[in-house]
Protein backbone atom coordinates (compact mmCIF):
# COMPACT_ATOMS: atom_id res chain seq x y z
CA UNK A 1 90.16 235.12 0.50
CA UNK A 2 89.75 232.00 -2.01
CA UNK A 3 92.89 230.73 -4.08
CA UNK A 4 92.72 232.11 -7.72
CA UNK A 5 92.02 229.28 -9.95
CA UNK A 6 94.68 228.62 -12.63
CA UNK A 7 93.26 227.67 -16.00
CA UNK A 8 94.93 226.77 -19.19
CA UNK A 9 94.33 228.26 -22.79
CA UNK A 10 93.38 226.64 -26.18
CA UNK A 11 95.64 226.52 -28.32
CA UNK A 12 95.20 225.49 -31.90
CA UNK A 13 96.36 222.41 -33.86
CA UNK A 14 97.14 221.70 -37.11
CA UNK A 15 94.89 219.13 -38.56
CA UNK A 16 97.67 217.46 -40.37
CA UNK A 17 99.35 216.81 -36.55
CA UNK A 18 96.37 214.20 -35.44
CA UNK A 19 95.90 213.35 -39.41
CA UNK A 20 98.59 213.63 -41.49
CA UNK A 21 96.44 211.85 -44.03
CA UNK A 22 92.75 212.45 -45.23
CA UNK A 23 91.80 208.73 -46.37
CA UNK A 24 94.08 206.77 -44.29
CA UNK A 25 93.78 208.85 -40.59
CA UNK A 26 90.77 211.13 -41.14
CA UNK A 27 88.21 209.18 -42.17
CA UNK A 28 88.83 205.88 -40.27
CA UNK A 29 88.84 208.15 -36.94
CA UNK A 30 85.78 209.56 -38.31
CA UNK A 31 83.81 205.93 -38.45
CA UNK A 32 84.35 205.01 -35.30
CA UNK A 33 81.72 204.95 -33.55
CA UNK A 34 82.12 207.06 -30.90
CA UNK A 35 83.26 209.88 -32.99
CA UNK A 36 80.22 209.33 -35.53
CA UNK A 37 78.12 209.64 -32.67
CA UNK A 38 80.04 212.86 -31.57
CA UNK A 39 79.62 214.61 -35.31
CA UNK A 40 75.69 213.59 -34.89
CA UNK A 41 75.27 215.12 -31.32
CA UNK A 42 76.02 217.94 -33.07
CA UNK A 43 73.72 218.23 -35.85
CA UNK A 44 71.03 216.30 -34.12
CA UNK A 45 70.92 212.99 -35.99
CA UNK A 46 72.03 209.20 -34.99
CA UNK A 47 74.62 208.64 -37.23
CA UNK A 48 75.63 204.80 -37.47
CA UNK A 49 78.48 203.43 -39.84
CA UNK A 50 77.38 201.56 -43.27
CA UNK A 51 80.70 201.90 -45.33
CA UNK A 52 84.25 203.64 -45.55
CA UNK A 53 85.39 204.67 -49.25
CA UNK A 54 81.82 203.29 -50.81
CA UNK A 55 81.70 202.56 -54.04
CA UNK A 56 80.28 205.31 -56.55
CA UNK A 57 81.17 204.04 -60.36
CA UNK A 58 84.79 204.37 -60.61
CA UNK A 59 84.90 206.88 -57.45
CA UNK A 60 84.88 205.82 -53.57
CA UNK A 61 82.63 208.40 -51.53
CA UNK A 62 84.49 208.70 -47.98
CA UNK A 63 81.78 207.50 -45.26
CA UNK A 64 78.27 205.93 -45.99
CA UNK A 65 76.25 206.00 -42.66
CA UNK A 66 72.58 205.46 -42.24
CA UNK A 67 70.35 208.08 -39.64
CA UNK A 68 68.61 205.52 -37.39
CA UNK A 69 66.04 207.28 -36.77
CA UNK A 70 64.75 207.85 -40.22
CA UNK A 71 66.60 205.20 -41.91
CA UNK A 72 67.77 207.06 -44.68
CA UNK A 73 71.25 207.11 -45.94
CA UNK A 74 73.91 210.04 -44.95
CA UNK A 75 76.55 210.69 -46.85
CA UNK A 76 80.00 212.12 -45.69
CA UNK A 77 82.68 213.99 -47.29
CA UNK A 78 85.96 215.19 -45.35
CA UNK A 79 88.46 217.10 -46.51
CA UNK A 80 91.15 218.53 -43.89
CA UNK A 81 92.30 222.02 -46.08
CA UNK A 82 90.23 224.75 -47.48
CA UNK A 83 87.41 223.42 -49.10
CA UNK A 84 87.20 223.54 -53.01
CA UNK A 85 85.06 222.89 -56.31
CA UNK A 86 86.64 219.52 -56.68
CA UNK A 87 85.00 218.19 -53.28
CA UNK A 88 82.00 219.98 -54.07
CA UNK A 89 81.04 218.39 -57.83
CA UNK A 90 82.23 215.02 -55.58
CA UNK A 91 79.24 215.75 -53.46
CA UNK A 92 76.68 216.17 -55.86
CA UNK A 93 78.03 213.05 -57.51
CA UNK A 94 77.93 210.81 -54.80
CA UNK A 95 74.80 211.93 -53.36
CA UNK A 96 73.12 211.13 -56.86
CA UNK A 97 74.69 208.40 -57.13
CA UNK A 98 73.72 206.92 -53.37
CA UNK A 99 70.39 208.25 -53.46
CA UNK A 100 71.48 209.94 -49.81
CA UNK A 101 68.47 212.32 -47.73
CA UNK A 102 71.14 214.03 -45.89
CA UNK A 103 74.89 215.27 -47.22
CA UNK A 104 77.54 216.48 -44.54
CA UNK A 105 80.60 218.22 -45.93
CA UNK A 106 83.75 218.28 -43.26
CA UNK A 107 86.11 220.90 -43.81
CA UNK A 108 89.19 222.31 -41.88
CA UNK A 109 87.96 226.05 -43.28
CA UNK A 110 84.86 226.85 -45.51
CA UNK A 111 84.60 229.55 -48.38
CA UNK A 112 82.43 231.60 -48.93
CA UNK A 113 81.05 230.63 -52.20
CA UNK A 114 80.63 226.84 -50.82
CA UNK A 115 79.18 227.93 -47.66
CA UNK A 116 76.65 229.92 -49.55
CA UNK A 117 76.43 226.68 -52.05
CA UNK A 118 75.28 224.81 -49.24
CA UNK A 119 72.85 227.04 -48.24
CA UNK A 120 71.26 227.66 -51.68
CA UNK A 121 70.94 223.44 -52.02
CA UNK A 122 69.16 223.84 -48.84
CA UNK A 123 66.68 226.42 -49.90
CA UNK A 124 65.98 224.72 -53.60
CA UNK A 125 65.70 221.15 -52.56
CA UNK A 126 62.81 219.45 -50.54
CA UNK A 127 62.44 218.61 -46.85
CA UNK A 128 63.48 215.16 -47.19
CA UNK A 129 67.43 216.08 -48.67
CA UNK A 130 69.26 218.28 -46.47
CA UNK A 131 72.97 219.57 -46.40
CA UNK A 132 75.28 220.35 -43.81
CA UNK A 133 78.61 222.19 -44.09
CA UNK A 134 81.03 221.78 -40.44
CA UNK A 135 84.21 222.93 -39.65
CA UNK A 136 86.68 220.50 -38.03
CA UNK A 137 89.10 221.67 -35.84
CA UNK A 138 91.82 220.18 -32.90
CA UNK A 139 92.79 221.98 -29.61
CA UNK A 140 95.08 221.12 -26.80
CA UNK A 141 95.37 222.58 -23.60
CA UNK A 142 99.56 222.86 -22.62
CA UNK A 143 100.63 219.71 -22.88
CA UNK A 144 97.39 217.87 -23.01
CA UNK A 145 95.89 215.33 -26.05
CA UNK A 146 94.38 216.92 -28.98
CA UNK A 147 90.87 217.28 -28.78
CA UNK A 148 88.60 217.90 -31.91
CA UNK A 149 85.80 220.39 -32.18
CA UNK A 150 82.72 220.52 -34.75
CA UNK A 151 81.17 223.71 -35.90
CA UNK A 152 78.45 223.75 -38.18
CA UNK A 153 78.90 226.64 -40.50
CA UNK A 154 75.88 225.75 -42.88
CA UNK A 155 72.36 224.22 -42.33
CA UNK A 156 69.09 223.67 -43.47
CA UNK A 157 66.53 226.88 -42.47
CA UNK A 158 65.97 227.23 -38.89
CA UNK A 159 67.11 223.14 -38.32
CA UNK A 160 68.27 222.64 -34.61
CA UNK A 161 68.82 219.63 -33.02
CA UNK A 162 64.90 219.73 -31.71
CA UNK A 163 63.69 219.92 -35.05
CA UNK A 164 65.59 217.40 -35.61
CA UNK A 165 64.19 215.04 -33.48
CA UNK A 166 60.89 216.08 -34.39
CA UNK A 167 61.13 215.53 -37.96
CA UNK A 168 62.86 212.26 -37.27
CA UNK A 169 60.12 211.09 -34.79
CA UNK A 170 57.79 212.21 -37.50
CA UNK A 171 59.37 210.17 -39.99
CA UNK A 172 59.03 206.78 -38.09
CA UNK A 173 56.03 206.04 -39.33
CA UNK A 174 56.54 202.16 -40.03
CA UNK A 175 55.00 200.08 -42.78
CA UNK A 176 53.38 196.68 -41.97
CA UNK A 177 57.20 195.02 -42.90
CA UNK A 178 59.10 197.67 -41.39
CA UNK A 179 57.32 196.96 -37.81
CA UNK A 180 57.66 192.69 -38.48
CA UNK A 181 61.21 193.73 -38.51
CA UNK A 182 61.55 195.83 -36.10
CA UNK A 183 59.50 193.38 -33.88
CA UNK A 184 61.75 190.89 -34.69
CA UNK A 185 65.23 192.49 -34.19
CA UNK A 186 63.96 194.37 -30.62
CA UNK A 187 63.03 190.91 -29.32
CA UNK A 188 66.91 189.78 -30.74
CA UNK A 189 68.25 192.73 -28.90
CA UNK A 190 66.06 192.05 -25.93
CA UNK A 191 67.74 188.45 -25.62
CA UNK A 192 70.81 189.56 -25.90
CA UNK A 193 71.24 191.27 -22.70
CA UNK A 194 74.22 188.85 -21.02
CA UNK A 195 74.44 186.76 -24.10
CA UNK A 196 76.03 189.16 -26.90
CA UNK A 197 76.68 192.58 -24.74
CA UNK A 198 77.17 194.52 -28.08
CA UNK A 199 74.03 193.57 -29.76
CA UNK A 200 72.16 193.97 -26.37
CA UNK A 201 72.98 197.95 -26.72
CA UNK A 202 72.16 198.50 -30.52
CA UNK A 203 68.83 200.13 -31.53
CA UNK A 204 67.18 197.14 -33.40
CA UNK A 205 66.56 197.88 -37.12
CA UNK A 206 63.45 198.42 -39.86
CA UNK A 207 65.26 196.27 -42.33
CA UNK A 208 65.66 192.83 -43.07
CA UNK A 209 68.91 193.00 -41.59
CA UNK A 210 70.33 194.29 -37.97
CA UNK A 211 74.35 195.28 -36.95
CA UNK A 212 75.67 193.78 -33.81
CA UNK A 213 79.03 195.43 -33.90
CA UNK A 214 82.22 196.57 -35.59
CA UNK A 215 84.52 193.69 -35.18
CA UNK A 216 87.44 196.04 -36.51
CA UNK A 217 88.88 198.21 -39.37
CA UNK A 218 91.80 199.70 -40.37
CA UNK A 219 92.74 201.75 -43.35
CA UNK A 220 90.33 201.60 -45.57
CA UNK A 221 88.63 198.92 -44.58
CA UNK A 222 85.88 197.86 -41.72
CA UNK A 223 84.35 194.59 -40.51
CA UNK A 224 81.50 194.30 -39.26
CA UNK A 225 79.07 192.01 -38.08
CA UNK A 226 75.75 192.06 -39.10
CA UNK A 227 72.40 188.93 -39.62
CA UNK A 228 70.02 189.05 -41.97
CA UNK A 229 66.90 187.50 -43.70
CA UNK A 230 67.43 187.54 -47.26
CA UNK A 231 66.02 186.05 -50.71
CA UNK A 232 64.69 181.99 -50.72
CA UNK A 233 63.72 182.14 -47.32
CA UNK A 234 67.03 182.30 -45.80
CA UNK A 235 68.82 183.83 -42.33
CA UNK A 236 72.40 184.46 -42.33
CA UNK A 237 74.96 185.52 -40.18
CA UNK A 238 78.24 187.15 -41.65
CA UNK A 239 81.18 189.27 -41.21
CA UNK A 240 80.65 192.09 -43.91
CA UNK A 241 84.11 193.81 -45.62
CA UNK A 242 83.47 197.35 -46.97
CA UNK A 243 85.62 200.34 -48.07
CA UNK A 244 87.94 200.80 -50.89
CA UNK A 245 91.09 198.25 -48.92
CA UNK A 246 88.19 195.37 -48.71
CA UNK A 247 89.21 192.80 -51.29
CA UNK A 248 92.80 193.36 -49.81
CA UNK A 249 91.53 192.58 -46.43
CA UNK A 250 89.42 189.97 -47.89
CA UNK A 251 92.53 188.27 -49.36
CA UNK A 252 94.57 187.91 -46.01
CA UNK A 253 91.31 186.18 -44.27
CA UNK A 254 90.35 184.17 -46.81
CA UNK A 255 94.78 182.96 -46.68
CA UNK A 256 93.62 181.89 -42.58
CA UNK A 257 90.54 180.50 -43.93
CA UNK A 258 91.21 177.04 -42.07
CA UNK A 259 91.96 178.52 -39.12
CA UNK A 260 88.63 181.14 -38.61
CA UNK A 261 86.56 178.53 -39.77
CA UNK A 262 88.32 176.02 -36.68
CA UNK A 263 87.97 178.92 -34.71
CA UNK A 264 83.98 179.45 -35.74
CA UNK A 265 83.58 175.31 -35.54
CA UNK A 266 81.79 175.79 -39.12
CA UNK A 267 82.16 176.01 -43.01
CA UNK A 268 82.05 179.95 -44.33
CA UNK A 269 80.47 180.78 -47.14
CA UNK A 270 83.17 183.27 -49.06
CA UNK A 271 81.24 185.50 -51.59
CA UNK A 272 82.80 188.07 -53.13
CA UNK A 273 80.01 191.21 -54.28
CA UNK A 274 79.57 194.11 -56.55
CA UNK A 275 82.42 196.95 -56.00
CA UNK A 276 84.96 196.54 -53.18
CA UNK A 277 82.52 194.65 -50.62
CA UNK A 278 83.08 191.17 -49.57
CA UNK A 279 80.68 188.68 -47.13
CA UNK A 280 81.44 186.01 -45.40
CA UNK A 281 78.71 184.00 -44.18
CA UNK A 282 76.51 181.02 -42.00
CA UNK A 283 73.38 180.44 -43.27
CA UNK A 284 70.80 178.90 -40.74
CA UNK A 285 69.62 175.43 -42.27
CA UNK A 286 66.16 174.82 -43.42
CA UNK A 287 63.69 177.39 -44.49
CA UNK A 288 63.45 180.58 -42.22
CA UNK A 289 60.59 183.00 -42.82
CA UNK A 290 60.23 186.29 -41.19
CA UNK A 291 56.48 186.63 -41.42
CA UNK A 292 56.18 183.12 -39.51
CA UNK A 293 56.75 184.17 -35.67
CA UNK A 294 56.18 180.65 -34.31
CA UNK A 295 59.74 180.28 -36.18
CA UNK A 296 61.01 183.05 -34.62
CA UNK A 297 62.22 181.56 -31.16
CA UNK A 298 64.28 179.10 -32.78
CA UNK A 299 65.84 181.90 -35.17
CA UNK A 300 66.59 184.21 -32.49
CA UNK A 301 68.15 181.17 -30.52
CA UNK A 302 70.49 180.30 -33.47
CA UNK A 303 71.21 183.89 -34.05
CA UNK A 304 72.61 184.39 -30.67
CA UNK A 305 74.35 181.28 -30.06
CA UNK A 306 75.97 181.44 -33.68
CA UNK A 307 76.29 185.26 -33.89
CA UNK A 308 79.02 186.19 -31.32
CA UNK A 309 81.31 183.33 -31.93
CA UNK A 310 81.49 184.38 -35.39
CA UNK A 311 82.66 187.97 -34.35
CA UNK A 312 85.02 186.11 -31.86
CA UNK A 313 86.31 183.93 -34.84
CA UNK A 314 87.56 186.77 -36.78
CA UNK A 315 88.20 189.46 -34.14
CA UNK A 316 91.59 188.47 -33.95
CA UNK A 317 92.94 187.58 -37.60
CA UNK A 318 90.95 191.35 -38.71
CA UNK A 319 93.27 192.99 -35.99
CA UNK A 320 96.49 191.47 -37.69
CA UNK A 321 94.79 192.23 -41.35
CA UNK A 322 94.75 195.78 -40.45
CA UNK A 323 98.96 195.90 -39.23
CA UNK A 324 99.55 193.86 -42.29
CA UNK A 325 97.73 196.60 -44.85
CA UNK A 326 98.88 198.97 -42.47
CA UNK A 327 102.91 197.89 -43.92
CA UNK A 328 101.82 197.52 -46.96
CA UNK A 329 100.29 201.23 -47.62
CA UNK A 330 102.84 202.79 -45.58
C-alpha cells in the first residue's frame, strides 16, 4: 500500500503583512518586472514598466506601463483595502488624462457597485479601451513565504487570454516608421547577444526609442536605461528618472556627479523635464538619421559599446540613492 501524501493548506494573509504601505511597498513590488509580467499572464497582455507615480496635473497615477504588443499605454491603479469612489473618479481621471487603451484596477476586495462599474465602462466604450478589475491576494503554506494570487473579477465581454493575443496580433499592423524602427532596434537586440545580456532579451520596440533594462528603483522612484533617436537628428543614450521620488533621486546623483561621469569615462548631459522626470544623457556626435541605414552599423556599434557602461556607471550610486530615500521617508 503507497504512503499517504501529506499536504499543507492555504492559509490567508493580510495584505498589509507583505505591504504595510500602498505607495511605498505595493506598487514598487508591482513594477518589477517579474511581477508585471505575472499580473499580464493573467489577463493576457505584455505588460512592460514606463513610470511609477506618473504625473497627471497635480495628481501621480500609480504605474504607467505600455502593452508591447499593441503599444498602447496601460494604466494601473492599486489599492490594498476595499475598493471605493475615491479610486474610482482617480481612474477616470488618469486614464483621460494619459490617453491609456487599457485601465487595470487592483484591489484587495471589490464591491459590487465598482465591479458592475467596470463592467458597464466595458460595454459603453469601444474595442480599443478596455478595463479590468483583479483581486490581489497573499497565501502561505505553514511556515512558508507569502505568495500573491491575481483574480480577475471584471473584464471586457468574452476577453480571454486568446483573444487577447488575437486582437494584439491584429493590432501590429506597422506603419512605414513603425517597421524602420522596429528594423532598427531588432538588429540592436540581435547584436547584443554576449555584448549587453539585458538588451539581448528585450522585445525591440516601434518607437523611436528602445529599453535595455531597469538599472534600479526604490520608493518611488525607477531608473532605467533606455536610447533613443530624437529631434535635430540626434541618438542618445540615458539613464531616465520617473515616479513621484525622481527629482529627489535626481538630487543625490547629480551630488556624485564627478564620480558617475569617471565611472562612465564621459560628460552627462543633466536635464531636468516636465513633472517629476529627470534624464541624464550621451548624445552620439555628428548627425544620426534613422531613415539612413548605411549609418546604422556605426549607430548600433556606439549604442552597444556606450550603452552598458552607462547602466554600469550608475548601477551602483542608484542602489545607495534608494537606502538613502529609503531613511529619509521612513
Amino acid at each position: 500500500m503507497s504512503a499517504v501524501v501529506e499536504l499543507g493548506r492555504l492559509q490567508p494573509v493580510d495584505l498589509r503583512q507583505a505591504w504595510p504601505d500602498e505607495a511605498k511597498n505595493f506598487t514598487p513590488w508591482l513594477a518589477e518586472e517579474e511581477n508585471l509580467a505575472l499580473l499580464g499572464s493573467i489577463l493576457g497582455l505584455q505588460l512592460e514598466l514606463e513610470a511609477v507615480e506618473k504625473q497627471v496635473g497635480p495628481f501621480s497615477a500609480d504605474i504607467l506601463a505600455k502593452e508591447c504588443a499593441s503599444g498602447g499605454w496601460v494604466l494601473i491603479e492599486n489599492q490594498i483595502e476595499m475598493t471605493d469612489h475615491s479610486h474610482l473618479g482617480q481612474i477616470l481621471t488618469y486614464a483621460a488624462g494619459l490617453d491609456v487603451s487599457v485601465v487595470i484596477w487592483i484591489a484587495r476586495d471589490f464591491r459590487e457597485q465598482h465591479r458592475a462599474a467596470l463592467d458597464f465602462l466595458n460595454r459603453v466604450t469601444d474595442e480599443d479601451h478596455l478595463f479590468f478589475g483583479v483581486k490581489v491576494e497573499l497565501f502561505r503554506i505553514g511556515e512558508s513565504t507569502f505568495a500573491p494570487n491575481f483574480t480577475v473579477v471584471a473584464k471586457p465581454n468574452d476577453w480571454s487570454k486568446q483573444t487577447a493575443a488575437a486582437k494584439f496580433a491584429a493590432e501590429e499592423t506597422l506603419s512605414s516608421t513603425q517597421a524602420l524602427y522596429r528594423e532598427f532596434w531588432t538588429q540592436v537586440t540581435a547584436k547584443a547577444c554576449g555584448v549587453y545580456p539585458a538588451l539581448a532579451s528585450r522585445k525591440p520596440y516601434k518607437g523611436n526609442w528602445q529599453t535595455a533594462e531597469r538599472i534600479g528603483s526604490g520608493p518611488g522612484f525607477a531608473v532605467d536605461g533606455n536610447a533613443a533617436f530624437v529631434t535635430g537628428n540626434k541618438l542618445r543614450i540615458e539613464a531616465y528618472i520617473s515616479g513621484a521620488s525622481a527629482p529627489m533621486a535626481f538630487d543625490q546623483l547629480f551630488q556624485q556627479r564627478q564620480e558617475i561621469e569617471s565611472r562612465f569615462g564621459h560628460e552627462l548631459v543633466w536635464e531636468t523635464l516636465q513633472g517629476h522626470e529627470k534624464r541624464i544623457a550621451f548624445y552620439m556626435p555628428g548627425v544620426q538619421k534613422k531613415d539612413d541605414k548605411s549609418q546604422w552599423p556605426d549607430q548600433q556599434n556606439w549604442l552597444l559599446e556606450h550603452w552598458p557602461k552607462l547602466a554600469e556607471a550608475f548601477r551602483f550610486y542608484v542602489a545607495k540613492v534608494e537606502i538613502e530615500i529609503d531613511g529619509l521617508e521612513g
